[in-house]
Protein backbone atom coordinates (compact mmCIF):
# COMPACT_ATOMS: atom_id res chain seq x y z
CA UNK A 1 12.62 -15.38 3.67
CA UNK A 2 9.49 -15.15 5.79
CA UNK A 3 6.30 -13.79 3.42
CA UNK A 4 2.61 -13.85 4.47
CA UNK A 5 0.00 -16.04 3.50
CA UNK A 6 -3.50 -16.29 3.62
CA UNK A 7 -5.29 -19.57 3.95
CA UNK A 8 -8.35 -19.87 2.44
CA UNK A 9 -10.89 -23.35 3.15
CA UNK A 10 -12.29 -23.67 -0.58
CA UNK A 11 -15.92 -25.23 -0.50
CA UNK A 12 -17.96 -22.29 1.65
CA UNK A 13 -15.39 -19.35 1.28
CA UNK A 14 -14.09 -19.72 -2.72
CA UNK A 15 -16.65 -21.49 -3.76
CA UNK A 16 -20.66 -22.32 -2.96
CA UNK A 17 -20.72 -25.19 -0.43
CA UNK A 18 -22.90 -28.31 -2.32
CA UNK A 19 -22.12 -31.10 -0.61
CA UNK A 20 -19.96 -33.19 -2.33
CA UNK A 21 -18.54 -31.96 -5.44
CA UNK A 22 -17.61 -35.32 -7.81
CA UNK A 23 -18.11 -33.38 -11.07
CA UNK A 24 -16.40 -30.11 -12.67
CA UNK A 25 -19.84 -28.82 -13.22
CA UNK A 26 -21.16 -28.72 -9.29
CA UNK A 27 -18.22 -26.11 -8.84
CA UNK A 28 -19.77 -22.98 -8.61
CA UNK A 29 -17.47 -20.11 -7.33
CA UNK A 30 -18.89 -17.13 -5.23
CA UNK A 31 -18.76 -13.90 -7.76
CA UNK A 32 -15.95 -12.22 -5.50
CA UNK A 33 -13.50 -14.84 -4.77
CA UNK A 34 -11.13 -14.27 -7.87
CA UNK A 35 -11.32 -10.70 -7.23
CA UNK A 36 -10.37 -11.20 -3.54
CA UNK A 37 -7.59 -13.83 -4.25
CA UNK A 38 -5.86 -10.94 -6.67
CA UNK A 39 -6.02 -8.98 -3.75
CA UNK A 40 -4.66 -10.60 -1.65
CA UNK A 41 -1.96 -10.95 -4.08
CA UNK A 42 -1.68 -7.28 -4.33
CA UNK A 43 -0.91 -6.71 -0.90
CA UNK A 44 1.84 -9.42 -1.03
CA UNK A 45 0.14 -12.39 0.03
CA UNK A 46 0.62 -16.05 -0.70
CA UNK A 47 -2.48 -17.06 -1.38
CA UNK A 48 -2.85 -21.26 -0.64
CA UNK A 49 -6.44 -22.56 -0.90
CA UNK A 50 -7.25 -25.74 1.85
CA UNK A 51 -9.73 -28.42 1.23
CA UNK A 52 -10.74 -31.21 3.82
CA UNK A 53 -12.47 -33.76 0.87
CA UNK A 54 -14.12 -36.55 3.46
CA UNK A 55 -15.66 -37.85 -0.27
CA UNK A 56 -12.09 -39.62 -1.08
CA UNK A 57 -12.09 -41.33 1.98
CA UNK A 58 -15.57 -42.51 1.00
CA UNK A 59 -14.74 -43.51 -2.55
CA UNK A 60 -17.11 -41.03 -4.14
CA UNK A 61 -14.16 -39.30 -5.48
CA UNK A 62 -10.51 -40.14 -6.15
CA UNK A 63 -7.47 -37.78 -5.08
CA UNK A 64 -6.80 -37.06 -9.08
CA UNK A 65 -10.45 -35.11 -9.20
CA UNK A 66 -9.74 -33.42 -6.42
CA UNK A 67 -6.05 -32.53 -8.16
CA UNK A 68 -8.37 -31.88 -11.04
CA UNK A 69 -10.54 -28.70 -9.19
CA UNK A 70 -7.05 -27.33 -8.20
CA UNK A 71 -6.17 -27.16 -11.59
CA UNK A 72 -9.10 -25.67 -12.33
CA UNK A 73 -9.16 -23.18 -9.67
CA UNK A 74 -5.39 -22.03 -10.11
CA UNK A 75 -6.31 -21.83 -14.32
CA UNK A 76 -10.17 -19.52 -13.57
CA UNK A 77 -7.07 -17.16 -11.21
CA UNK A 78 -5.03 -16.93 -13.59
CA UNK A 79 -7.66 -15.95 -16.60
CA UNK A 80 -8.74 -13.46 -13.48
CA UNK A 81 -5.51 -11.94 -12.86
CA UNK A 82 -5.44 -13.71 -9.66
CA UNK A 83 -2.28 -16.50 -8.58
CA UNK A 84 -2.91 -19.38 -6.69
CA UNK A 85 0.16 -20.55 -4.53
């Protein structure tokens, strides 16, 4: 069954753009972008948030930190009343 989506890049659109996040605490999300992820889930959306994380290939960060914001970012939804496909 065929559904639409909505892709959304996360540093600059869900969340403020600093560079290189390596800690939990640099994440800073916009004010809106729970609100507009539920949306999105209202009007039937999947809602599947991208990241390009050039600081793993530099070894600033490992892959489990950036598996780390995701979990993060799917739990804030969730306390929101937002879902994070």
């Amino acid at each position: 069954m065929k559904r639409p989506a909505v892709f959304l890049d996360r540093d600059g659109t869900i969340n403020l753009d600093a560079g290189y996040i390596d800690r939990l605490e640099r994440l800073e999300l916009y004010p809106f972008a729970i609100d507009a992820i539920r949306l999105f889930k209202r009007a039937g959306y999947l809602t599947v948030i991208l990241t390009n994380q050039a600081g793993v290939a530099q070894g600033l960060y490992g892959e489990d930190f950036v598996e780390t914001v995701a979990a993060y970012l799917a739990e804030r939804a969730e306390r929101g009343g937002a879902k994070v496909d």
